[in-house]
N, C-alpha and C. Protein backbone atom coordinates (compact mmCIF):
# COMPACT_ATOMS: atom_id res chain seq x y z
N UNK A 1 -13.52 -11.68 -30.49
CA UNK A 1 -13.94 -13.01 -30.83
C UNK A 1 -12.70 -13.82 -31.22
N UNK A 2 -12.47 -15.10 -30.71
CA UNK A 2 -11.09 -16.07 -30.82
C UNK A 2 -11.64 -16.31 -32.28
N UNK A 3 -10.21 -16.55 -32.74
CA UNK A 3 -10.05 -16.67 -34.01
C UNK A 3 -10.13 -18.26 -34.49
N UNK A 4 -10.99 -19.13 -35.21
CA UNK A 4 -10.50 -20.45 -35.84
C UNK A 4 -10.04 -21.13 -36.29
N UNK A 5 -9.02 -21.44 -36.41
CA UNK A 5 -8.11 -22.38 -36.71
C UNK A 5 -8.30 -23.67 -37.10
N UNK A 6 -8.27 -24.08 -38.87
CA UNK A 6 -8.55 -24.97 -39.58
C UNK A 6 -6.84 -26.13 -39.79
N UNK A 7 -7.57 -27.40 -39.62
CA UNK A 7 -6.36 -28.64 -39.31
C UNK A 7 -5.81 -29.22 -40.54
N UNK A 8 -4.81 -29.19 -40.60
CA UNK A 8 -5.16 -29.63 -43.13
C UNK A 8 -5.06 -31.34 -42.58
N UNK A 9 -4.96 -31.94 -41.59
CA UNK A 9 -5.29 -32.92 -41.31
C UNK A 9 -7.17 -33.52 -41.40
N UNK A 10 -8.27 -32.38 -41.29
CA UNK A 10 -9.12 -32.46 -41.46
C UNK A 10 -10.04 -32.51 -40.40
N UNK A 11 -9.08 -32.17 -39.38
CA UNK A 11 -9.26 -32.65 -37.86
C UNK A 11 -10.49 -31.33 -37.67
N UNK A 12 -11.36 -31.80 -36.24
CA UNK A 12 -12.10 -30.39 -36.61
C UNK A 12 -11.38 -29.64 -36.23
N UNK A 13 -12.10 -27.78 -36.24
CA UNK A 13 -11.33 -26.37 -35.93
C UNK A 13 -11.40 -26.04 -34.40
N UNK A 14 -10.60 -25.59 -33.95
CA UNK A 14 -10.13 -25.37 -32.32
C UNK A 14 -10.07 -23.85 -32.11
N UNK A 15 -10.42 -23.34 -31.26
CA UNK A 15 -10.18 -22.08 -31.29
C UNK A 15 -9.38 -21.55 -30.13
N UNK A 16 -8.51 -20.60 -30.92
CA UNK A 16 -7.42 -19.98 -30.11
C UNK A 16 -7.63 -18.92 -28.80
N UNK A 17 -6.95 -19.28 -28.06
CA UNK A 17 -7.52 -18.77 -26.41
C UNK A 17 -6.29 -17.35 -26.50
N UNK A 18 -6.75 -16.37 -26.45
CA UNK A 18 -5.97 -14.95 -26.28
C UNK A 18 -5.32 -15.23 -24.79
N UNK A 19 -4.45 -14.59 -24.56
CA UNK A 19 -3.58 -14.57 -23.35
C UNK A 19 -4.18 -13.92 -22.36
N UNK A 20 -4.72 -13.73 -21.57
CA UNK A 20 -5.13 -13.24 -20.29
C UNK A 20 -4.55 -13.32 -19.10
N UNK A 21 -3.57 -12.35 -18.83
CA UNK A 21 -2.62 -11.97 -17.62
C UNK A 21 -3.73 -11.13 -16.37
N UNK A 22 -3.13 -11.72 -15.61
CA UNK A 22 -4.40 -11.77 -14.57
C UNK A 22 -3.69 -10.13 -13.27
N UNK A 23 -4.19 -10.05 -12.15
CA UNK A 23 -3.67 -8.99 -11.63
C UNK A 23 -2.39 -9.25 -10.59
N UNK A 24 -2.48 -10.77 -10.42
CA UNK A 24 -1.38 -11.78 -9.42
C UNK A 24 -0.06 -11.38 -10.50
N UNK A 25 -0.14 -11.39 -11.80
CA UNK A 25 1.11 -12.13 -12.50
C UNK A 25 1.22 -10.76 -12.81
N UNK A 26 0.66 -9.31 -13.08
CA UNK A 26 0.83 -8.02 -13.37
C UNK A 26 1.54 -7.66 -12.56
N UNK A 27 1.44 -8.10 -10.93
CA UNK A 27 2.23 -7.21 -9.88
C UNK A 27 3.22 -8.06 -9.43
N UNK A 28 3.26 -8.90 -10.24
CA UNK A 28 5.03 -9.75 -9.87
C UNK A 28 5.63 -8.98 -10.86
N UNK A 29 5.30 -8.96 -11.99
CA UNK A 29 6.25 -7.87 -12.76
C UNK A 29 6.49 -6.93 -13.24
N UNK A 30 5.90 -6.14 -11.60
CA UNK A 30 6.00 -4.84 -12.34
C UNK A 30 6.82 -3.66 -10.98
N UNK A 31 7.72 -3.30 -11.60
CA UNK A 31 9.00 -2.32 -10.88
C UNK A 31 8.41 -1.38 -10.13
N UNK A 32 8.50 -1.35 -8.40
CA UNK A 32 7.53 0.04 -7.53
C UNK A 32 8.48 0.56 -7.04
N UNK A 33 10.02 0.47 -7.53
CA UNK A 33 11.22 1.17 -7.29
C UNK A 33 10.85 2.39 -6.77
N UNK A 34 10.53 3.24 -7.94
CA UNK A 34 10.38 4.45 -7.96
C UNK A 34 9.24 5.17 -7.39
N UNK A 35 8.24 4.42 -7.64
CA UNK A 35 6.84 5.03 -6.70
C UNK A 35 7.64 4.53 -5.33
N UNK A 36 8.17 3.68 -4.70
CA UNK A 36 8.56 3.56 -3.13
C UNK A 36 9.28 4.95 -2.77
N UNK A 37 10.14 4.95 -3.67
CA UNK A 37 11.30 6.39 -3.45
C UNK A 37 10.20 7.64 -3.56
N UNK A 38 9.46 7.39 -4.29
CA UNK A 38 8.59 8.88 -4.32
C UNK A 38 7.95 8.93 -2.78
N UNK A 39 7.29 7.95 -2.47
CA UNK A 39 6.46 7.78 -1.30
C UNK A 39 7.19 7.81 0.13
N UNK A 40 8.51 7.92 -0.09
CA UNK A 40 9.49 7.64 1.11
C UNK A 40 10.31 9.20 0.89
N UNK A 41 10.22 9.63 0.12
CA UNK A 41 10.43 11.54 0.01
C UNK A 41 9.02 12.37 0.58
N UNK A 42 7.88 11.62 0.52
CA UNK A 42 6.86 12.86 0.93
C UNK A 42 6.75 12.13 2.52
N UNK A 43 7.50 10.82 2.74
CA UNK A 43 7.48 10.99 4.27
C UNK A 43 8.53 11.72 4.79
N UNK A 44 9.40 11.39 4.75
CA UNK A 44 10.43 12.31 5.44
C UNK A 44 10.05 14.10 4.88
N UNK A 45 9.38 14.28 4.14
CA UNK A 45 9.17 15.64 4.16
C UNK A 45 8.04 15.69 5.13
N UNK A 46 7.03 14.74 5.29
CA UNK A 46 6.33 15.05 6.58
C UNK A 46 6.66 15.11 8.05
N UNK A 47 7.75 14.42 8.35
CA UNK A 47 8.82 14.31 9.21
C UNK A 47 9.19 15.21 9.74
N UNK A 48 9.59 16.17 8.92
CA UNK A 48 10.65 17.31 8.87
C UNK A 48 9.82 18.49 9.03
N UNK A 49 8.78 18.73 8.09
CA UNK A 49 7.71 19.60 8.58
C UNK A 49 6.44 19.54 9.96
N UNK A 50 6.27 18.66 10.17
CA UNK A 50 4.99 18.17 11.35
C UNK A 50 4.21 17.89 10.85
């Protein structure tokens, strides 16, 4: 539940929106360096074996 937030201006209370990172902005930043290199070792081992 967002939390309320009181104005000492007197203004009414607004409530605070939590951050919600979506699955677009997760896979811009996130490093597949290493899963590529993993996935590019069990090909060439399929390669090499048949």
């Amino acid at each position: 539940m967002p939390k309320i937030k009181s104005n000492p201006t007197g203004a009414p209370a607004t409530h605070s929106q939590s951050s919600r990172k979506g699955k677009k902005a997760w896979r811009k930043n996130v490093d597949l360096g290493e899963v590529e290199e993993g996935l590019e070792n069990l090909r060439a081992e399929e390669r090499g074996v048949g």
